[in-house]
N, C-alpha and C. Protein backbone atom coordinates (compact mmCIF):
# COMPACT_ATOMS: atom_id res chain seq x y z
N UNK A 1 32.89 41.19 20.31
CA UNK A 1 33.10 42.62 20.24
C UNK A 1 34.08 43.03 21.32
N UNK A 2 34.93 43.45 20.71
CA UNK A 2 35.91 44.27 22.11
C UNK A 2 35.91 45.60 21.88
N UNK A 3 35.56 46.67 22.89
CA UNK A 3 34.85 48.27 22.71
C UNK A 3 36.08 48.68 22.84
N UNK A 4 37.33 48.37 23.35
CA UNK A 4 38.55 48.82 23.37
C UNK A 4 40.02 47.88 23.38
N UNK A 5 41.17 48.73 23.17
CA UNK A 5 42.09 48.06 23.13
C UNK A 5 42.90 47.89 24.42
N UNK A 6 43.50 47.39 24.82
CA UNK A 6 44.42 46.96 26.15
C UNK A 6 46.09 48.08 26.08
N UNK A 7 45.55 48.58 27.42
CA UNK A 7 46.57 49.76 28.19
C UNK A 7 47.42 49.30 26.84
N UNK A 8 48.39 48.44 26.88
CA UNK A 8 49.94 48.26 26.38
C UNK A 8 49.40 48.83 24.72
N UNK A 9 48.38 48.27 23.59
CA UNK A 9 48.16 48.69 22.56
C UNK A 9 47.93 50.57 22.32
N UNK A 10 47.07 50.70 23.39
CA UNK A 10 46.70 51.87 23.50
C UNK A 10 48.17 53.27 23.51
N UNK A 11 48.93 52.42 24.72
CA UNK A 11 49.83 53.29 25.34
C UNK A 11 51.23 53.24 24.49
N UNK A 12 51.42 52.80 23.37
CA UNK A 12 52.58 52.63 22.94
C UNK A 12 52.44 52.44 21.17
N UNK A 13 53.08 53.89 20.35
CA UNK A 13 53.18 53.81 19.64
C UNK A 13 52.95 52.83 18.52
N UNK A 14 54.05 52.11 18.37
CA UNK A 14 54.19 51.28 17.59
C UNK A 14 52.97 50.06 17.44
N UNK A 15 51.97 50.62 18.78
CA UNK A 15 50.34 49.82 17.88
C UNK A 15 49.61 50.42 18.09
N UNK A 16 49.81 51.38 18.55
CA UNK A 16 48.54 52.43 18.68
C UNK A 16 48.38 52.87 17.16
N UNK A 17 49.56 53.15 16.60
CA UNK A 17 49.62 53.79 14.92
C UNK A 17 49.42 53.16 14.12
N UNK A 18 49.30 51.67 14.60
CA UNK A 18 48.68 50.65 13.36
C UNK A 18 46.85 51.23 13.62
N UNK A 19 46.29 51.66 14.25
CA UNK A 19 44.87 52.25 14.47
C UNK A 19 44.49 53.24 14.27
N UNK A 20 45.46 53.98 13.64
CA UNK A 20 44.77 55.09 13.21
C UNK A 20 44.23 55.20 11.90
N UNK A 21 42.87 55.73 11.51
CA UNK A 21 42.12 55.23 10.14
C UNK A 21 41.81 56.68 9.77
N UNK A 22 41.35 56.54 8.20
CA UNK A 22 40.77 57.97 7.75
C UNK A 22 39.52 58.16 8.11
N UNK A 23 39.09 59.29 8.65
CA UNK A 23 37.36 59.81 8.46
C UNK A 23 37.44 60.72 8.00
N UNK A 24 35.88 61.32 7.54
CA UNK A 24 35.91 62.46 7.25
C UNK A 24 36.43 63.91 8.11
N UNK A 25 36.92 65.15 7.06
CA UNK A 25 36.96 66.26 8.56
C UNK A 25 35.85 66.29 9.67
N UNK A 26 34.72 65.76 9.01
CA UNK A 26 33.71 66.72 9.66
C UNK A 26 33.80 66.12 10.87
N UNK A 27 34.09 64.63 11.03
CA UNK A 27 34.44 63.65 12.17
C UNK A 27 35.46 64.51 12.69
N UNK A 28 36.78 64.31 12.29
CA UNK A 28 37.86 64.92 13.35
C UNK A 28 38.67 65.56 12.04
N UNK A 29 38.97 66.78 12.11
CA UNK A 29 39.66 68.02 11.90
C UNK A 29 41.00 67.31 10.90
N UNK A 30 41.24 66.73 11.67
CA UNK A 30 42.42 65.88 11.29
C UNK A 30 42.54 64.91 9.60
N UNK A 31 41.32 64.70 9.92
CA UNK A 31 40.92 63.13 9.03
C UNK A 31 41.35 62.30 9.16
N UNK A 32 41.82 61.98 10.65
CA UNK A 32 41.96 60.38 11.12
C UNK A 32 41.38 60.92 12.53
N UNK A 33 41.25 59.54 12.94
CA UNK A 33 40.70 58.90 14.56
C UNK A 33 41.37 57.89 14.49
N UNK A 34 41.78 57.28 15.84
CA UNK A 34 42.51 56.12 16.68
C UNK A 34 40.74 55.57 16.39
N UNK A 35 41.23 54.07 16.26
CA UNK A 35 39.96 53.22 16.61
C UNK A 35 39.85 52.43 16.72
N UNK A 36 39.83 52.05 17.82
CA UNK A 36 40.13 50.70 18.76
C UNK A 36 39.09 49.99 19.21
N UNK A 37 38.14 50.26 19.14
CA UNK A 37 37.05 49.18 19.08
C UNK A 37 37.02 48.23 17.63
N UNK A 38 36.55 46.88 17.99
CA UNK A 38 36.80 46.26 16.98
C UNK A 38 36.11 44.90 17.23
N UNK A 39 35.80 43.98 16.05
CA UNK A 39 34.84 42.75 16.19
C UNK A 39 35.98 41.97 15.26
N UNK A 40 36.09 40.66 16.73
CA UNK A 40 36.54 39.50 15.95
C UNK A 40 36.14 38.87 15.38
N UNK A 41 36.02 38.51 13.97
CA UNK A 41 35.00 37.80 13.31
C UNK A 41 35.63 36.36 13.60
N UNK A 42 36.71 35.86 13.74
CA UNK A 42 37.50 34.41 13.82
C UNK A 42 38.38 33.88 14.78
N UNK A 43 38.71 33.09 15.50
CA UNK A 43 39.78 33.17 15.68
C UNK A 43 40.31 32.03 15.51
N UNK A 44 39.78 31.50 14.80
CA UNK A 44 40.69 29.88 14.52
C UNK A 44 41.54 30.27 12.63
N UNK A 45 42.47 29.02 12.54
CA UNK A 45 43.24 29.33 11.53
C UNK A 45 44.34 30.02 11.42
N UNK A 46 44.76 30.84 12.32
CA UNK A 46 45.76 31.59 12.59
C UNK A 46 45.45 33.31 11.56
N UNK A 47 44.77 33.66 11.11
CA UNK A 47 44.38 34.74 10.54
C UNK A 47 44.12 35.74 11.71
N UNK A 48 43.24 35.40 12.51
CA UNK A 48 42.01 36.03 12.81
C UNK A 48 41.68 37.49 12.94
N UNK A 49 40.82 37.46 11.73
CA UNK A 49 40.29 38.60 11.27
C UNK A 49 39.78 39.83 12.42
N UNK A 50 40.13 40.98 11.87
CA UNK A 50 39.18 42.39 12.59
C UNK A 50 38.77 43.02 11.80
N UNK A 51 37.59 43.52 12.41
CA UNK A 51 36.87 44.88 11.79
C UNK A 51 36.85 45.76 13.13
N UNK A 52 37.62 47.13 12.49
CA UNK A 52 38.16 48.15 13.49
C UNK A 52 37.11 49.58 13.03
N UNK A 53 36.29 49.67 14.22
CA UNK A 53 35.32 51.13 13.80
C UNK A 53 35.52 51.99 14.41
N UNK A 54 34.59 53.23 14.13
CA UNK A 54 34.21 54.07 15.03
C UNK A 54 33.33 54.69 15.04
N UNK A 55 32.11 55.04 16.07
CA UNK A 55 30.81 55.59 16.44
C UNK A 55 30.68 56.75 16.24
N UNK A 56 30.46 57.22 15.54
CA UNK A 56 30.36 58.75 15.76
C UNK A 56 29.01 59.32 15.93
N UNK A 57 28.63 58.74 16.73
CA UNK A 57 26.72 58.48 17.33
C UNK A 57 26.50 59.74 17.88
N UNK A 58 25.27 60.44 18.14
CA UNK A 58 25.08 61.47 19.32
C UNK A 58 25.01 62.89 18.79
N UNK A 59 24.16 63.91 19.36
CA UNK A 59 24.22 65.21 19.20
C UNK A 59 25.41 65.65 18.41
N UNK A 60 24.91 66.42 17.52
CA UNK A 60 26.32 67.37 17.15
C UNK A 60 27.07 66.24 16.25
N UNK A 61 26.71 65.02 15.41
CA UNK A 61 27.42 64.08 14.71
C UNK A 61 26.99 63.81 13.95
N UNK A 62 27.51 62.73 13.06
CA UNK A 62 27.42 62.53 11.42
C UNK A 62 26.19 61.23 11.90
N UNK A 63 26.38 60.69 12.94
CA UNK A 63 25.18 59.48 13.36
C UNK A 63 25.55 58.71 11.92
N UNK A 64 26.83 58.35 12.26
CA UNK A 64 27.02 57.33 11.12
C UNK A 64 28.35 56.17 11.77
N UNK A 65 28.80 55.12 11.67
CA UNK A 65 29.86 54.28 12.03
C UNK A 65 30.88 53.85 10.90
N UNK A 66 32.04 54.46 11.18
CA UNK A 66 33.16 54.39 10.41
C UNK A 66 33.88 53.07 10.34
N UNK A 67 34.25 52.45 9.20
CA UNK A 67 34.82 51.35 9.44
C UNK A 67 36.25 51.94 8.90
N UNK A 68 37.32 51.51 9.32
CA UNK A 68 38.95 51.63 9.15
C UNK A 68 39.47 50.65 8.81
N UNK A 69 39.07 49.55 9.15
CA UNK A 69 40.14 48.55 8.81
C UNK A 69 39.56 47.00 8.68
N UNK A 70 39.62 46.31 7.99
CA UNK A 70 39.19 44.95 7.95
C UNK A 70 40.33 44.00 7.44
N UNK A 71 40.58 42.99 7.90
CA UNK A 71 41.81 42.41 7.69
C UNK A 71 42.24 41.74 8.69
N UNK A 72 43.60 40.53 9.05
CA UNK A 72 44.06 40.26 9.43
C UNK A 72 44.48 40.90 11.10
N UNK A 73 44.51 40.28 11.78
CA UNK A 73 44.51 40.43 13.01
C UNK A 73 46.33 42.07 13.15
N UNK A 74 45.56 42.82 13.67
CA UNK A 74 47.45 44.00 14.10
C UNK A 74 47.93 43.47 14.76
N UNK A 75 48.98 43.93 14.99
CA UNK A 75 50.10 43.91 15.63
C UNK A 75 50.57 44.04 17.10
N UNK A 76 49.93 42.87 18.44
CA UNK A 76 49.90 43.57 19.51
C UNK A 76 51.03 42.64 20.57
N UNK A 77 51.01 42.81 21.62
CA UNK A 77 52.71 42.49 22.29
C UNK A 77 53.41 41.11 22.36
N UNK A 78 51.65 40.09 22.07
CA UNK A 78 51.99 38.78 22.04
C UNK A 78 52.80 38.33 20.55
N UNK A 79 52.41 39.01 19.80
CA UNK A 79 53.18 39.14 18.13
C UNK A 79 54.59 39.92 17.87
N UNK A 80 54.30 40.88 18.63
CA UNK A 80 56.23 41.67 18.52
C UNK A 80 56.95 41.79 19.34
């Protein structure tokens, strides 16, 4: 499990925007959230898979966990 992504993913476009996923409004206004927490399911084979969520746990919430993305490993500085 990694609960977040690293300064450089976070801080720079071009992978921060590979993370942005749909939720509902009621989540964010918008109908997306950044979501950078994520579980490596693999890392051998050269694939290695993610599942990219988000918590929306706590007072005042849907108390439900969003999944965004499952698939092949994004796009981060060691790759572009």
């Amino acid at each position: 499990l990694a609960s977040r992504e690293s300064d450089t993913v976070r801080n720079r476009d071009k992978f921060s925007d590979k993370r942005v996923f749909k939720v509902p409004e009621e989540v964010s206004p918008t109908g997306d959230v950044p979501m950078y927490a994520h579980i490596k399911l693999d890392s051998e084979y050269g694939i290695c898979p993610r599942l990219y969520f988000y918590s929306d746990l706590g007072p005042g919430t849907t108390n439900r966990i969003y999944i965004g993305y499952l698939g092949r490993h994004l796009p981060v500085q060691g790759t572009n």
